[in-house]
C-alpha atoms as a PDB file:
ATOM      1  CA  UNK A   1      78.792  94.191  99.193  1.00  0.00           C
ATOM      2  CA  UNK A   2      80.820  95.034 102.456  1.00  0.00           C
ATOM      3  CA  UNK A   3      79.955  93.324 105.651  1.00  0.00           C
ATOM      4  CA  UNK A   4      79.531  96.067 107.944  1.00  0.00           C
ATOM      5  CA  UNK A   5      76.128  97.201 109.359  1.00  0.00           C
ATOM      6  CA  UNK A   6      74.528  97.176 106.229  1.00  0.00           C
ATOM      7  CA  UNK A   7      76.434  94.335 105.210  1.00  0.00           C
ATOM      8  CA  UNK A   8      74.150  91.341 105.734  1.00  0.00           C
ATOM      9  CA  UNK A   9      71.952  91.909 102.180  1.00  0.00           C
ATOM     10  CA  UNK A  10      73.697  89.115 100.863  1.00  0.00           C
ATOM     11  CA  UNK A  11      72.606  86.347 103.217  1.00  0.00           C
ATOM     12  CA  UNK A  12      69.150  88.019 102.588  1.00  0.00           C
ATOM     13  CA  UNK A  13      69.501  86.012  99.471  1.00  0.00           C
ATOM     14  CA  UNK A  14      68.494  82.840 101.069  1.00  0.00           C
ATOM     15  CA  UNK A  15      64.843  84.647 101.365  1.00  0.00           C
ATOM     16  CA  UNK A  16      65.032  85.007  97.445  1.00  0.00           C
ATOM     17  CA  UNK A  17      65.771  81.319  96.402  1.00  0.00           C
ATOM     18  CA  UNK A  18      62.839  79.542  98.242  1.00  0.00           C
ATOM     19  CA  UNK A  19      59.530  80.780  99.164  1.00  0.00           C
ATOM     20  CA  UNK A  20      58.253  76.793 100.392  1.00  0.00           C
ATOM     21  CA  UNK A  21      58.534  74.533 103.624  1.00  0.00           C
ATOM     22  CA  UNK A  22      61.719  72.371 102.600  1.00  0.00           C
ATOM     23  CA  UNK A  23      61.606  68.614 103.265  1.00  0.00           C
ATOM     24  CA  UNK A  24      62.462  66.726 106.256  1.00  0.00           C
ATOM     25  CA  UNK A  25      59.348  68.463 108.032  1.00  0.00           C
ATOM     26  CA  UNK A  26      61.060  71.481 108.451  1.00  0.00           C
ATOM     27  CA  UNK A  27      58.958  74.683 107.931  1.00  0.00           C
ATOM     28  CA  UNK A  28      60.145  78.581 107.463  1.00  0.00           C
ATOM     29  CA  UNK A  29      56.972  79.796 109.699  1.00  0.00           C
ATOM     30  CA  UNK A  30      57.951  76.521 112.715  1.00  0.00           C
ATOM     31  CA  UNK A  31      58.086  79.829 115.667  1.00  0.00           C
ATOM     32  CA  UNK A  32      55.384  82.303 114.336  1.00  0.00           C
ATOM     33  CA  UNK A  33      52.717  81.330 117.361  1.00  0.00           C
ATOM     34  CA  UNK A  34      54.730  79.699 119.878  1.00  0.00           C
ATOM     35  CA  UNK A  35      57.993  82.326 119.452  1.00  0.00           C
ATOM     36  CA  UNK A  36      57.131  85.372 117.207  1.00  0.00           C
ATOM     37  CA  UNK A  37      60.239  87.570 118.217  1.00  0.00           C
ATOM     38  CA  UNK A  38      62.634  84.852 117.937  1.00  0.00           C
ATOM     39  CA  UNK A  39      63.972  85.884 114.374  1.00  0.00           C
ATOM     40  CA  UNK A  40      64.427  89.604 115.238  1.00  0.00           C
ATOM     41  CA  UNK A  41      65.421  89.096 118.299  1.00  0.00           C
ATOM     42  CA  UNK A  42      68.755  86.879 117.088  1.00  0.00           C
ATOM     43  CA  UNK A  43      69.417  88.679 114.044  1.00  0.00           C
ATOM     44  CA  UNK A  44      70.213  91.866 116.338  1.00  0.00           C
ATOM     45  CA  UNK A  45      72.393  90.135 118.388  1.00  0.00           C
ATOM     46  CA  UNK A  46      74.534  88.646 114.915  1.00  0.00           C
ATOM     47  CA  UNK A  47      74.094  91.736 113.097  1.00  0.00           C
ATOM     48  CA  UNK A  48      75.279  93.919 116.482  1.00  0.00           C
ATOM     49  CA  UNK A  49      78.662  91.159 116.210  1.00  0.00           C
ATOM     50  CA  UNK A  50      79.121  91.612 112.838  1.00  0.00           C
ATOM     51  CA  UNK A  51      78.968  95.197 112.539  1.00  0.00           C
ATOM     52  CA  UNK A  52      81.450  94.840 115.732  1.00  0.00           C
ATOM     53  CA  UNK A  53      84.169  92.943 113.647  1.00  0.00           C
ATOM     54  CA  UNK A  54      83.389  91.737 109.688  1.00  0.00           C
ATOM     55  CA  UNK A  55      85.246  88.694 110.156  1.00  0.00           C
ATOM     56  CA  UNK A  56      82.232  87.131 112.454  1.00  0.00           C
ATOM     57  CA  UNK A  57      79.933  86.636 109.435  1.00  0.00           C
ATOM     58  CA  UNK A  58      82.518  83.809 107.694  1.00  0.00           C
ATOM     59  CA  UNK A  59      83.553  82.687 111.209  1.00  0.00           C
ATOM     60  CA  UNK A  60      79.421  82.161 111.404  1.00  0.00           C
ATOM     61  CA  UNK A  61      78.966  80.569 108.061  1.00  0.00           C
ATOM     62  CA  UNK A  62      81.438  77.937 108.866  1.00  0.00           C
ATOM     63  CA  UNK A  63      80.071  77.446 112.626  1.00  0.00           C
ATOM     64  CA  UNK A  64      77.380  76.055 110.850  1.00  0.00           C
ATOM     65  CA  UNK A  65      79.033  74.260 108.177  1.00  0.00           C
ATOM     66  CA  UNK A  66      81.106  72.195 110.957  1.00  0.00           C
ATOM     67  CA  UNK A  67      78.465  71.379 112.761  1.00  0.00           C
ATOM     68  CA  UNK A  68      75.950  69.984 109.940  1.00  0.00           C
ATOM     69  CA  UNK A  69      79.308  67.798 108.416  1.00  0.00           C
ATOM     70  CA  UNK A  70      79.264  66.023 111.256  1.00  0.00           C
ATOM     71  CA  UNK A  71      76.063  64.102 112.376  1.00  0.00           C
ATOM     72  CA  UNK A  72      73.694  66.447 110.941  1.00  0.00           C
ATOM     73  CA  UNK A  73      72.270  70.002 111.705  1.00  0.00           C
ATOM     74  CA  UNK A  74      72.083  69.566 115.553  1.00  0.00           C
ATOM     75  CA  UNK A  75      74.035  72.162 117.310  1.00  0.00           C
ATOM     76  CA  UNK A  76      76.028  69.318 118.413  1.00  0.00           C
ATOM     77  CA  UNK A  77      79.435  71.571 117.978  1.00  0.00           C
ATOM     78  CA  UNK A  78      78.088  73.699 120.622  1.00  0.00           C
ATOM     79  CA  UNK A  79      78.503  71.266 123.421  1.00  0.00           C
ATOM     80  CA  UNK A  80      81.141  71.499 125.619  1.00  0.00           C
ATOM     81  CA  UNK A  81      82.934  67.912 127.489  1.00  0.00           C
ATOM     82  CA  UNK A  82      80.807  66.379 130.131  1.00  0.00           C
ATOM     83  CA  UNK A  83      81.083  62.940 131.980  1.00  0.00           C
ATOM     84  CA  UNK A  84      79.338  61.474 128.760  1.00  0.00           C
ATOM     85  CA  UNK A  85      81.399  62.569 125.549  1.00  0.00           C
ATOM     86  CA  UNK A  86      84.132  64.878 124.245  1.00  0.00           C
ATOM     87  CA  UNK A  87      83.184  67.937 122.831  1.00  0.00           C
ATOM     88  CA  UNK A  88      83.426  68.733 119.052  1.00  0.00           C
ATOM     89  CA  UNK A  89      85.279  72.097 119.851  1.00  0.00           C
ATOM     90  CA  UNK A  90      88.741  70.190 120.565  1.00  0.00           C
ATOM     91  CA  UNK A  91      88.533  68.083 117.098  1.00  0.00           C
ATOM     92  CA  UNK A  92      91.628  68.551 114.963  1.00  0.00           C
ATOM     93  CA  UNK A  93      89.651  70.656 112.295  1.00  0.00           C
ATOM     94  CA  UNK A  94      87.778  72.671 115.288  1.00  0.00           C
ATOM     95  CA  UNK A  95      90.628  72.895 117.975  1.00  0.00           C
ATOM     96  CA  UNK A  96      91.595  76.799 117.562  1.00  0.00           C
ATOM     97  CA  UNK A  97      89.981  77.748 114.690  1.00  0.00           C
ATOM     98  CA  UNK A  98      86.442  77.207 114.745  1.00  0.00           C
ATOM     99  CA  UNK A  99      84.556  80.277 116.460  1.00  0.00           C
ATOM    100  CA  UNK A 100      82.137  82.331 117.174  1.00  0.00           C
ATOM    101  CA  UNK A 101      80.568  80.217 119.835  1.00  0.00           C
ATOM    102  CA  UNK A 102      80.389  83.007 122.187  1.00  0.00           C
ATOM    103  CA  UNK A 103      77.387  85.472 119.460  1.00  0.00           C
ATOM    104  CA  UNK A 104      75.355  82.252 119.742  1.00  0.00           C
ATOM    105  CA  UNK A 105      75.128  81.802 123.469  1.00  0.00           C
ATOM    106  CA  UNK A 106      74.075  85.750 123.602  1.00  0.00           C
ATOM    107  CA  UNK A 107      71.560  84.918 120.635  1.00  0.00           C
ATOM    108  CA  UNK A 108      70.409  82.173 122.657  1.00  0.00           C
ATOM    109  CA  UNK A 109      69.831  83.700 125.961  1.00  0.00           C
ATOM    110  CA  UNK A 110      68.245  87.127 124.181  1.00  0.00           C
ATOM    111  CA  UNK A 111      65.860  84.589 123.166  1.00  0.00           C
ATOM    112  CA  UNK A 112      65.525  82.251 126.266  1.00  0.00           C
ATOM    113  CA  UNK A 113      64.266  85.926 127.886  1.00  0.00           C
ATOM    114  CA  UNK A 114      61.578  86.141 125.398  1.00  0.00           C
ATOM    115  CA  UNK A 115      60.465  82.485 125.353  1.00  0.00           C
ATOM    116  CA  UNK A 116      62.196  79.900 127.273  1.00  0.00           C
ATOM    117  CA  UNK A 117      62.886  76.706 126.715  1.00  0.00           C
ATOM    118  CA  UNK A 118      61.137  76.944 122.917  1.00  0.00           C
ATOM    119  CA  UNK A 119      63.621  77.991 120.062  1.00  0.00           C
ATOM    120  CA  UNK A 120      66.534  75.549 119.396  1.00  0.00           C
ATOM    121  CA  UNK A 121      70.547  76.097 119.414  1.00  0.00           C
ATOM    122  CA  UNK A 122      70.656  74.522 116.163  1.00  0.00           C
ATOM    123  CA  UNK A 123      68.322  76.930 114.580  1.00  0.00           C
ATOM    124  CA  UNK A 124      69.911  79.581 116.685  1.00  0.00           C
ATOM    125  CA  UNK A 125      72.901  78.702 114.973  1.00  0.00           C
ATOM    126  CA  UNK A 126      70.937  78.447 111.176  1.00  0.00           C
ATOM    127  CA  UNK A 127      69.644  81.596 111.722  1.00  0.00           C
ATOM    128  CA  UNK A 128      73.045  82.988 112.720  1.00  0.00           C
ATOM    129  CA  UNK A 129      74.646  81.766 109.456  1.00  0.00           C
ATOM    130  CA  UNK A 130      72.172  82.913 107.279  1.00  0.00           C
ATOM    131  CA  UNK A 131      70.267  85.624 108.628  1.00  0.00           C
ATOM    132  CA  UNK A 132      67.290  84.449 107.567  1.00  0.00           C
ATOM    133  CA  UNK A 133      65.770  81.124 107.567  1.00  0.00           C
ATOM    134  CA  UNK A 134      63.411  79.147 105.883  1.00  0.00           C
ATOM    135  CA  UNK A 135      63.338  75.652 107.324  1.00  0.00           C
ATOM    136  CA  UNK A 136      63.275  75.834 111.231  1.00  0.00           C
ATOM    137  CA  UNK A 137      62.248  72.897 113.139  1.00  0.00           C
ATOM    138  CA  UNK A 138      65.634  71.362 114.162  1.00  0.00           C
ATOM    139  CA  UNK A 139      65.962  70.095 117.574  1.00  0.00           C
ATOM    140  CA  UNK A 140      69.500  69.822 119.429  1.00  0.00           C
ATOM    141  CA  UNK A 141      71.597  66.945 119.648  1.00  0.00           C
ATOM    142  CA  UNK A 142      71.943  65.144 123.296  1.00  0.00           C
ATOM    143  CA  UNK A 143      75.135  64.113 122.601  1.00  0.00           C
ATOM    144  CA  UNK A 144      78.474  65.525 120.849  1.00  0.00           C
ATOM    145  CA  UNK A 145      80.656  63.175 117.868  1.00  0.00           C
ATOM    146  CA  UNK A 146      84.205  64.393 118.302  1.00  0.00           C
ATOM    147  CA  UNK A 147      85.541  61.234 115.920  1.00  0.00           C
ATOM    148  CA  UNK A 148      83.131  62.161 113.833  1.00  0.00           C
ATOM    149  CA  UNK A 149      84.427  65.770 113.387  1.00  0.00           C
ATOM    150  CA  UNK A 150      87.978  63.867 112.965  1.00  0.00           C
ATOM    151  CA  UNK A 151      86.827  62.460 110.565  1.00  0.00           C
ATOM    152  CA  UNK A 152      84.330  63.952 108.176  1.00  0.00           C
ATOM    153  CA  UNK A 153      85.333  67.120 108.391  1.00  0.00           C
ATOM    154  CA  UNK A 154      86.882  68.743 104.862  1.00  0.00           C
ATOM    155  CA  UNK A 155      90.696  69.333 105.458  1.00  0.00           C
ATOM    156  CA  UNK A 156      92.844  71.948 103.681  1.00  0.00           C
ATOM    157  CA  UNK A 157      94.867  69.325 102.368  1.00  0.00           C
ATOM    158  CA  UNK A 158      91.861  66.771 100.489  1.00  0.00           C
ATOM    159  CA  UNK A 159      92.205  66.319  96.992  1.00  0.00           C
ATOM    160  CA  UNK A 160      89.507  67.350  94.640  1.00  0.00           C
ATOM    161  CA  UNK A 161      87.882  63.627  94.360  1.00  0.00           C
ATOM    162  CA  UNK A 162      87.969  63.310  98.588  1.00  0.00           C
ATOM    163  CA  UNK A 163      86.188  66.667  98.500  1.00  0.00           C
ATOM    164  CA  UNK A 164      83.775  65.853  96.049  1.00  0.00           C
ATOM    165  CA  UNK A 165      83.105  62.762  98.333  1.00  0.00           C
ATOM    166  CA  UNK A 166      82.871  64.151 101.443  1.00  0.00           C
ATOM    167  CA  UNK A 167      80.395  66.742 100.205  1.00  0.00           C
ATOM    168  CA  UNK A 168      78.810  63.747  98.337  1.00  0.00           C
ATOM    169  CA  UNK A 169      78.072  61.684 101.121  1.00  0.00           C
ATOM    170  CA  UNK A 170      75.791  64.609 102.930  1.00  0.00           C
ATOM    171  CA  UNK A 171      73.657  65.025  99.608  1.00  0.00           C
ATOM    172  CA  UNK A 172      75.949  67.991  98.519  1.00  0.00           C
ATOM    173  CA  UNK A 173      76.915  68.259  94.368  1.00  0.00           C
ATOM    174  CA  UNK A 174      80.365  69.408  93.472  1.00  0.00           C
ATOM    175  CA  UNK A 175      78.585  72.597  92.537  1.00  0.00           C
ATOM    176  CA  UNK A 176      77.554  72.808  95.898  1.00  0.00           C
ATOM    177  CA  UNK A 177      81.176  71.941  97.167  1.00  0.00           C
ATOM    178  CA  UNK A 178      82.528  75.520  95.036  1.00  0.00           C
ATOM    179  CA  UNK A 179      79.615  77.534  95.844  1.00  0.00           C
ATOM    180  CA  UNK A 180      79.937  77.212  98.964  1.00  0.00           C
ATOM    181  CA  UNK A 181      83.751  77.381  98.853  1.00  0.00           C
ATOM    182  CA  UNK A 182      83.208  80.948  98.291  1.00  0.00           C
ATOM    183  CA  UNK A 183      82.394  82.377 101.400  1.00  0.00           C
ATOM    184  CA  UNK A 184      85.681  82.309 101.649  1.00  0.00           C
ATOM    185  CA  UNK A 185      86.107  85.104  99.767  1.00  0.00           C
ATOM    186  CA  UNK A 186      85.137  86.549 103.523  1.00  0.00           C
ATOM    187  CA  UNK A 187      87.100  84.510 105.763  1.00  0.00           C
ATOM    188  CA  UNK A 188      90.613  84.163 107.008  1.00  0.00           C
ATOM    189  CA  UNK A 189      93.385  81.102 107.355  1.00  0.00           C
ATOM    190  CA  UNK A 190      95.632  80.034 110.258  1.00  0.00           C
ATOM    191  CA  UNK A 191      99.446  80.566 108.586  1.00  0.00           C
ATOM    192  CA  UNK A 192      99.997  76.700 109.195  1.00  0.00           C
ATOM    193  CA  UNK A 193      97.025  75.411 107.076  1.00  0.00           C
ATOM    194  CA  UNK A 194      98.936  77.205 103.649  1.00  0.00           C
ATOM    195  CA  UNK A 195     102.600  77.222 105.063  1.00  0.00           C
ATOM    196  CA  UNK A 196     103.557  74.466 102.612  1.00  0.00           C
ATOM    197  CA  UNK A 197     101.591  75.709  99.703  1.00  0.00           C
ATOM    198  CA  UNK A 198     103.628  79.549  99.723  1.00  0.00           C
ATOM    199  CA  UNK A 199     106.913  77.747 100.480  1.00  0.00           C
ATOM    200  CA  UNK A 200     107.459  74.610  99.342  1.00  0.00           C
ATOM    201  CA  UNK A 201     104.951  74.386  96.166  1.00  0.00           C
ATOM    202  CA  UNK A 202     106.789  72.467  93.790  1.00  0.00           C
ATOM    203  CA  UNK A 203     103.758  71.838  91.004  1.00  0.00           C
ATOM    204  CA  UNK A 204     103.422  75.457  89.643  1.00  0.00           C
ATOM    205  CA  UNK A 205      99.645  76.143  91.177  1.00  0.00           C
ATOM    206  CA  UNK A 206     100.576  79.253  92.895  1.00  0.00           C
ATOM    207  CA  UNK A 207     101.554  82.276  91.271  1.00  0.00           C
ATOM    208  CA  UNK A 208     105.076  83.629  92.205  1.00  0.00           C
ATOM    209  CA  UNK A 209     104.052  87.176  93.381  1.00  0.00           C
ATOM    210  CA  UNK A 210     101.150  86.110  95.607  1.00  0.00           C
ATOM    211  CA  UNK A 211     103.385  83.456  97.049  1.00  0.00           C
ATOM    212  CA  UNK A 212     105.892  86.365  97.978  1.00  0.00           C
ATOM    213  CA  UNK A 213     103.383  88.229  99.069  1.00  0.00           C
ATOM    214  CA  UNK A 214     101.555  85.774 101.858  1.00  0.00           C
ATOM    215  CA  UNK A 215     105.119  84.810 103.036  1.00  0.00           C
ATOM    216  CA  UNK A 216     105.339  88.452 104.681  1.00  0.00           C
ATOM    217  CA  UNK A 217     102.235  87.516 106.749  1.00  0.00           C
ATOM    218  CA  UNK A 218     103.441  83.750 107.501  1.00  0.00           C
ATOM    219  CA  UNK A 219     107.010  82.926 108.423  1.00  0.00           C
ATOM    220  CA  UNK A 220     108.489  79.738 107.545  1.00  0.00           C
ATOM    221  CA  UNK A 221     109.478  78.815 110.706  1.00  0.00           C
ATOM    222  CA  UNK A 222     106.616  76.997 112.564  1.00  0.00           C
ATOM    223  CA  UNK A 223     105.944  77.899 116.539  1.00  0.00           C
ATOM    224  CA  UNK A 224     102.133  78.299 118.258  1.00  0.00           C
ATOM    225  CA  UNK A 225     102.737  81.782 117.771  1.00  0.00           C
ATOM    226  CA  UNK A 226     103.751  81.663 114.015  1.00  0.00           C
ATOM    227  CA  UNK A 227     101.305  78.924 113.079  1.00  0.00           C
ATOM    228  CA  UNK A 228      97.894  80.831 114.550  1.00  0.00           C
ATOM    229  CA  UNK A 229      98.860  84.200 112.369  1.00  0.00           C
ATOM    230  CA  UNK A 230      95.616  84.915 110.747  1.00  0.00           C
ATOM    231  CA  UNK A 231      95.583  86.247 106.510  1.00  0.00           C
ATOM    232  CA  UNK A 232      92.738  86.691 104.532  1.00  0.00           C
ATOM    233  CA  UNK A 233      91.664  84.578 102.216  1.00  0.00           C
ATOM    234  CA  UNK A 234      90.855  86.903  99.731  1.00  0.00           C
ATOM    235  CA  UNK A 235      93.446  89.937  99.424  1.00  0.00           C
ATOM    236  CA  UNK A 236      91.581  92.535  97.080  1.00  0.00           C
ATOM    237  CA  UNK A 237      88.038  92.528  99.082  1.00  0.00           C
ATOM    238  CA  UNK A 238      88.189  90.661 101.680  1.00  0.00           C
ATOM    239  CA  UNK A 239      85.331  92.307 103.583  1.00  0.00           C
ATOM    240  CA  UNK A 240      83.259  91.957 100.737  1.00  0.00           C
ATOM    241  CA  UNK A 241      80.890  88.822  99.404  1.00  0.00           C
ATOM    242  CA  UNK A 242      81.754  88.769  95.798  1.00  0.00           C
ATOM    243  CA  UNK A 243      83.474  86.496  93.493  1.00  0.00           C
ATOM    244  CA  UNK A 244      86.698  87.494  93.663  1.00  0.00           C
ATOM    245  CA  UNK A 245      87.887  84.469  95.017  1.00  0.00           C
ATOM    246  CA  UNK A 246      87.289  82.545  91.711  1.00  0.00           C
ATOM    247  CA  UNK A 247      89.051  84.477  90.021  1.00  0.00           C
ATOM    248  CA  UNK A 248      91.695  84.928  91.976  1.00  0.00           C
ATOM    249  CA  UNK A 249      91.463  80.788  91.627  1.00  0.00           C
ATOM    250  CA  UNK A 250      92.545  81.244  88.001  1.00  0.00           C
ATOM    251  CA  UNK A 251      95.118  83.129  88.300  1.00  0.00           C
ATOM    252  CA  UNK A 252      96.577  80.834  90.708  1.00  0.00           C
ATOM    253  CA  UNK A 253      95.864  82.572  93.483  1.00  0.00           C
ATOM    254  CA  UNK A 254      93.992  80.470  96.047  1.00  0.00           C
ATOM    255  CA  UNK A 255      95.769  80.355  99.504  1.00  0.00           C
ATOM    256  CA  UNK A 256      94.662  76.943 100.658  1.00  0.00           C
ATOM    257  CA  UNK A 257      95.531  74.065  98.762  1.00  0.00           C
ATOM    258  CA  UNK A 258      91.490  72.884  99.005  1.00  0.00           C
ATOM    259  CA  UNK A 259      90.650  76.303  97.781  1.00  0.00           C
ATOM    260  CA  UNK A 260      93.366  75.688  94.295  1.00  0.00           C
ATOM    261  CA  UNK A 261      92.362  72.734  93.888  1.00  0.00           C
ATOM    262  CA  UNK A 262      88.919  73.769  92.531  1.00  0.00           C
ATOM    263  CA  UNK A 263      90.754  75.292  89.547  1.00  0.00           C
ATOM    264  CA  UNK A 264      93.274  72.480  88.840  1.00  0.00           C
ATOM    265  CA  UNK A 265      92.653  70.831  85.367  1.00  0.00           C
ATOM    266  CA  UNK A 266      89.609  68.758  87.162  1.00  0.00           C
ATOM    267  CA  UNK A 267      85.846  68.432  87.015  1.00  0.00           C
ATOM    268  CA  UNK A 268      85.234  72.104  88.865  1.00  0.00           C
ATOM    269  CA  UNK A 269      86.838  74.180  86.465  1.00  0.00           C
ATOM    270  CA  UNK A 270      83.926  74.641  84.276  1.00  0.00           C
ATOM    271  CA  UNK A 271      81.909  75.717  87.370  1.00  0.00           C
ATOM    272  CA  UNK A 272      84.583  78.176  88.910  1.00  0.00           C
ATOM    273  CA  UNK A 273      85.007  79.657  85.500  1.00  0.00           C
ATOM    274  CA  UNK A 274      81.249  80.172  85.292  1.00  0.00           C
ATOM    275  CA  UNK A 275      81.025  81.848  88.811  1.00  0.00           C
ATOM    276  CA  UNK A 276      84.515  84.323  87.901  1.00  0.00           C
ATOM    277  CA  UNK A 277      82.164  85.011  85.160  1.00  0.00           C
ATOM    278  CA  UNK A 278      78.751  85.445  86.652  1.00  0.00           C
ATOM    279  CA  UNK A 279      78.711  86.947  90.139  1.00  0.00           C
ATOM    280  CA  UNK A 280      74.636  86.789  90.438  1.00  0.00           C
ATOM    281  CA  UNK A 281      74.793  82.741  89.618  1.00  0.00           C
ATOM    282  CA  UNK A 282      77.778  82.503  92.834  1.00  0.00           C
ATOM    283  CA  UNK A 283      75.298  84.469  94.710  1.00  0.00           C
ATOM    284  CA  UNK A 284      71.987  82.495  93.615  1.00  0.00           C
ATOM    285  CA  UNK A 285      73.944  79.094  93.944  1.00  0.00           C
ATOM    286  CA  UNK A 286      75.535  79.838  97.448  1.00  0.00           C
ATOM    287  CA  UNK A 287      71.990  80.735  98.783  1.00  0.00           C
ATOM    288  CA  UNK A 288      70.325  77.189  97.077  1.00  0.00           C
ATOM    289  CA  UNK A 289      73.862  75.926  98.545  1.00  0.00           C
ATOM    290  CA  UNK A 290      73.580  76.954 102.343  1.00  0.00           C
ATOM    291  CA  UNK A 291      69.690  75.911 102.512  1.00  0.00           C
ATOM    292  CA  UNK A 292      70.844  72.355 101.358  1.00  0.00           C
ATOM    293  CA  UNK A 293      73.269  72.002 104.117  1.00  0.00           C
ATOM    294  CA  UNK A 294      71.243  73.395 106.786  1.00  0.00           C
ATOM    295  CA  UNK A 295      68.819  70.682 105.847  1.00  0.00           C
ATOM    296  CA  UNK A 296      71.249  67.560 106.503  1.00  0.00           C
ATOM    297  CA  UNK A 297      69.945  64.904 108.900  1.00  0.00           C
ATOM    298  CA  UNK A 298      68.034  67.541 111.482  1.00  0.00           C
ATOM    299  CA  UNK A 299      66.730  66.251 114.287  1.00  0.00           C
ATOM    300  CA  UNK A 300      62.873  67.255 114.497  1.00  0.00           C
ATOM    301  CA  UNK A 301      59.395  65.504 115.881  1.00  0.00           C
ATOM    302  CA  UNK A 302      60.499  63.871 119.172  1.00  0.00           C
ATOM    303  CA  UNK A 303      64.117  63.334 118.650  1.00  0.00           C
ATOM    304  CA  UNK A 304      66.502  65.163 120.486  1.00  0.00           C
ATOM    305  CA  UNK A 305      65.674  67.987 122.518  1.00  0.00           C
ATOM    306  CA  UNK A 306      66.221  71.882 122.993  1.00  0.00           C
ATOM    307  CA  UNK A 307      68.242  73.037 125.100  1.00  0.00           C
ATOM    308  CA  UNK A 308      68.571  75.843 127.768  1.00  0.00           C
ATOM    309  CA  UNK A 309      72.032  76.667 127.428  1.00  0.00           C
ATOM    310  CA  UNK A 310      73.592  75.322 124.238  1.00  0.00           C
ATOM    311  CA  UNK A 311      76.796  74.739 125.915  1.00  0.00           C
ATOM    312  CA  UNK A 312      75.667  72.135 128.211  1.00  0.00           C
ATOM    313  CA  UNK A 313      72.431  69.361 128.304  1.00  0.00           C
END
């Protein structure tokens, strides 16, 4: 389906996997008395952004995804420096490349109008990713965990077992680590992060012609200029959420060498096979998939607070 105004169907699919409260006290129905318009009010702002420039929606999805790796579903990410911590935004996997900061401060202060000081940045930011929610609740974090985002984060360059770990450690499967992997059939790569993998692949996992083709796009000579060049991640449709990127994983195709490494003799082969296969199971999966991660360690009761502006406490 393509990502432009009417483009957001397929986060709708979130609303078709669960119809219940999901653990952790979190609850699908949390503003209905004391915030009614919150919803509407934030899905206009991301759907106005993403009808603006496709490329938002993946930039959204993996907002989120950043920001519940590292010490839970908090907003946390958000935060700029103060006198008390270092900001998130300036980790190595953030600095540069995370974004779309800027569509949740308007969400956030198109809501703040309606209701102040009542709907969250981290569900904000939930609601931004999915456009549609069912397990609000979270408060924000007080604080932000920049060696934590060092250091938790996925990298491009993990190995299948690290990934599997990583995603193990916040309650994800390795099903969850592929199904999620392909909202990047959406999003887009800085020309450093698959530099080595079009030039100097020396293991046979990339196919020749693709490899020739993404060289056009990133030169081999690095320089802040050359390094920041943006390419799809998925050539054929890349403004469209479909599985293409699987099987453009089997035919060695995958720009990042996290993304090949799905499809590399291991234990995800059988699953990105089955997705390549089955487009409505990728879809069903990835929705089951983001409602998992949105549900890692929120803060909710009495911890942590909301905040006014989700750039600052």
């Amino acid at each position: 389906m393509s990502m432009g105004v009417s483009g957001q169907a397929w986060l709708i699919l979130v609303v078709l996997v669960l119809g219940t409260t999901c653990e952790a006290q979190l609850s699908s129905t949390f503003y209905d008395n004391t915030c009614p318009k919150a919803l509407s009010a934030i899905r206009k702002v991301i759907r106005k952004a993403v009808s603006k420039e496709r490329r938002m929606a993946a930039s959204l999805i993996r907002l989120h995804f950043h920001d519940c790796f590292v010490h839970g579903c908090d907003a946390s990410i958000l935060l700029d420096d103060s006198s008390a911590f270092e900001s998130e935004k300036t980790a190595r996997p953030n600095e540069n490349s995370v974004r779309g900061y800027n569509v949740i401060d308007q969400a956030k202060a198109k809501v703040e109008k309606i209701c102040p000081g009542v709907v969250s940045c981290a569900d904000i930011l939930a609601v931004a990713a999915r456009d549609a929610s069912f397990s609000l609740g979270r408060r924000d974090s007080i604080a932000a965990y920049k060696d934590i985002a060092n250091t938790d984060l996925p990298s491009f360059r993990d190995s299948l077992e690290v990934l599997i770990s990583r995603f193990n450690t916040k309650g994800l499967s390795p099903r969850d680590l592929v199904a999620l992997s392909g909202s990047h059939t959406i999003g887009q790569a800085q020309c450093f992060t698959f530099r080595d993998r079009i030039y100097n692949n020396s293991n046979g996992d990339i196919d020749a012609g693709f490899a020739a083709t993404r060289q056009q796009t990133c030169p081999l000579a690095s320089s802040p200029t050359n390094d920041e060049k943006l390419a799809p991640l998925e050539l054929v449709t890349p403004n469209s959420f479909d599985n293409k990127y699987f099987k453009n994983l089997i035919r060695k195709k995958g720009l990042l060498p996290s993304d090949q490494i799905l499809f590399s003799g291991g234990s995800t082969d059988n699953i990105v096979l089955e997705y390549s296969k089955k487009s409505a199971t990728f879809k069903s999966d990835f929705a089951s998939a983001m409602i998992k991660m949105g549900d890692i360690q929120p803060l909710i009761g009495s911890a942590g607070i909301v905040r006014r502006i989700c750039s600052a406490i």
